[in-house]
C-alpha atoms as a PDB file:
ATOM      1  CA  UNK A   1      80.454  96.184 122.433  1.00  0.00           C
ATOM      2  CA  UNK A   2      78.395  96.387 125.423  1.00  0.00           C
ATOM      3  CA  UNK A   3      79.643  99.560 127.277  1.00  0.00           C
ATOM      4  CA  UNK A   4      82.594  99.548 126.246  1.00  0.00           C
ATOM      5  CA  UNK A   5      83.270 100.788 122.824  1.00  0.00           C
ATOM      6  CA  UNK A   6      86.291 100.445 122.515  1.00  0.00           C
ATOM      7  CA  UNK A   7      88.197  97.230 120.575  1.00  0.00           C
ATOM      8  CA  UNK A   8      91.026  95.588 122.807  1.00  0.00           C
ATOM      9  CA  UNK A   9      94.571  95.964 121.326  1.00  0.00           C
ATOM     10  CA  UNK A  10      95.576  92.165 120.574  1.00  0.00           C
ATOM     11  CA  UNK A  11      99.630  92.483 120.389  1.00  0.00           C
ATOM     12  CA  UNK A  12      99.985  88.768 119.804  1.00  0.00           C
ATOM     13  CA  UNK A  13      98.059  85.868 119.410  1.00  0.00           C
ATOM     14  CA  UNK A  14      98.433  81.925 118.397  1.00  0.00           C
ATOM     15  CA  UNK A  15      96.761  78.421 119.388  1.00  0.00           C
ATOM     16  CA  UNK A  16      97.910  79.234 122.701  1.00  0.00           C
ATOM     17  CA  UNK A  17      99.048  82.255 123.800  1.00  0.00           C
ATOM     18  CA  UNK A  18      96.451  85.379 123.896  1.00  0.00           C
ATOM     19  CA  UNK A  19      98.433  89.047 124.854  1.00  0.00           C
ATOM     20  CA  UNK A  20      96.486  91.841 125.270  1.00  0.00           C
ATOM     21  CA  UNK A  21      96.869  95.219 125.803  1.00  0.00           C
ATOM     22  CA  UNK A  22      93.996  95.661 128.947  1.00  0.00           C
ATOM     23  CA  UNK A  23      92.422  99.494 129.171  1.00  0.00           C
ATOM     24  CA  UNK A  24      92.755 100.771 132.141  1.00  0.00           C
ATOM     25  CA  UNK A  25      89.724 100.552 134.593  1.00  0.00           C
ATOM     26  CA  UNK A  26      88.805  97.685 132.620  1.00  0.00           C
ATOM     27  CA  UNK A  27      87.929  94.761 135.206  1.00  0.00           C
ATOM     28  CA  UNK A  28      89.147  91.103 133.452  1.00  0.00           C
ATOM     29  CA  UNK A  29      86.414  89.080 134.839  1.00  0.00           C
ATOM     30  CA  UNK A  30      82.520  90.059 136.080  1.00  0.00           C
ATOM     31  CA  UNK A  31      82.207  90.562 139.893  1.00  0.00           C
ATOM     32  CA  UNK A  32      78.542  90.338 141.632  1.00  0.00           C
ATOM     33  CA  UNK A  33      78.466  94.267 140.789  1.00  0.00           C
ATOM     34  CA  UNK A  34      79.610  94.084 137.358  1.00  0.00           C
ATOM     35  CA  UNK A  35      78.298  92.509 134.398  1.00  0.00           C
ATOM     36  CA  UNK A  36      80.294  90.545 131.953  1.00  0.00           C
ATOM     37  CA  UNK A  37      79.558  93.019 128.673  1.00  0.00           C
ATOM     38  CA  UNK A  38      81.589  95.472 130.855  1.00  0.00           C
ATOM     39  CA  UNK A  39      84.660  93.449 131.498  1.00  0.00           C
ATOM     40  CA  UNK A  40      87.837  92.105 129.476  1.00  0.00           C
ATOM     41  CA  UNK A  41      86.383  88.918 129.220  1.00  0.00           C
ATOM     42  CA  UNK A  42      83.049  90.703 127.782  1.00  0.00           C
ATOM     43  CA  UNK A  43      84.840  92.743 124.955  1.00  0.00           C
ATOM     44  CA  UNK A  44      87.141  90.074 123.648  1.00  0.00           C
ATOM     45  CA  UNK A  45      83.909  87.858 123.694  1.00  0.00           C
ATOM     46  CA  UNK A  46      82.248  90.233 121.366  1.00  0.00           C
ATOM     47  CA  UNK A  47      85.191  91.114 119.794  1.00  0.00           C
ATOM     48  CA  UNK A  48      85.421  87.693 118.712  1.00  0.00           C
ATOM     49  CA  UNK A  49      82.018  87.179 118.131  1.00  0.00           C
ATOM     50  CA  UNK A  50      81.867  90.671 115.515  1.00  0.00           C
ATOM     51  CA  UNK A  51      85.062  89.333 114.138  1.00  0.00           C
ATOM     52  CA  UNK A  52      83.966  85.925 112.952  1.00  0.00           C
ATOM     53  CA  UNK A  53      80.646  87.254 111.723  1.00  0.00           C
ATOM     54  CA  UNK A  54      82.769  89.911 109.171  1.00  0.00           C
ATOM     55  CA  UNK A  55      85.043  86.525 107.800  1.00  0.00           C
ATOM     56  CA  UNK A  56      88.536  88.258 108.762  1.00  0.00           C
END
């Protein structure tokens, strides 16, 4: 999970509505000194991506 191992707490989730429970210090989206593997956006990304891959 890049450098972040850590899993994001999902408290709810449908077609439309994604709530999260953010770590702190965790930026949500990649700045121009920060890359993408290290923010919110990064870990549910590959959260997603591990997910899908295990069938659950």
């Amino acid at each position: 999970m890049g450098n972040y191992e850590k899993a994001v707490d999902i408290t709810y989730q449908d077609e439309n509505v994604l709530v999260i429970n953010n770590p702190s210090g965790v930026l949500v989206i990649p700045d121009q000194h920060t890359y993408e593997n290290e923010t919110l956006i990064g870990i549910l990304k590959d959260q997603t991506k591990h997910k899908n891959m295990s069938g659950s």
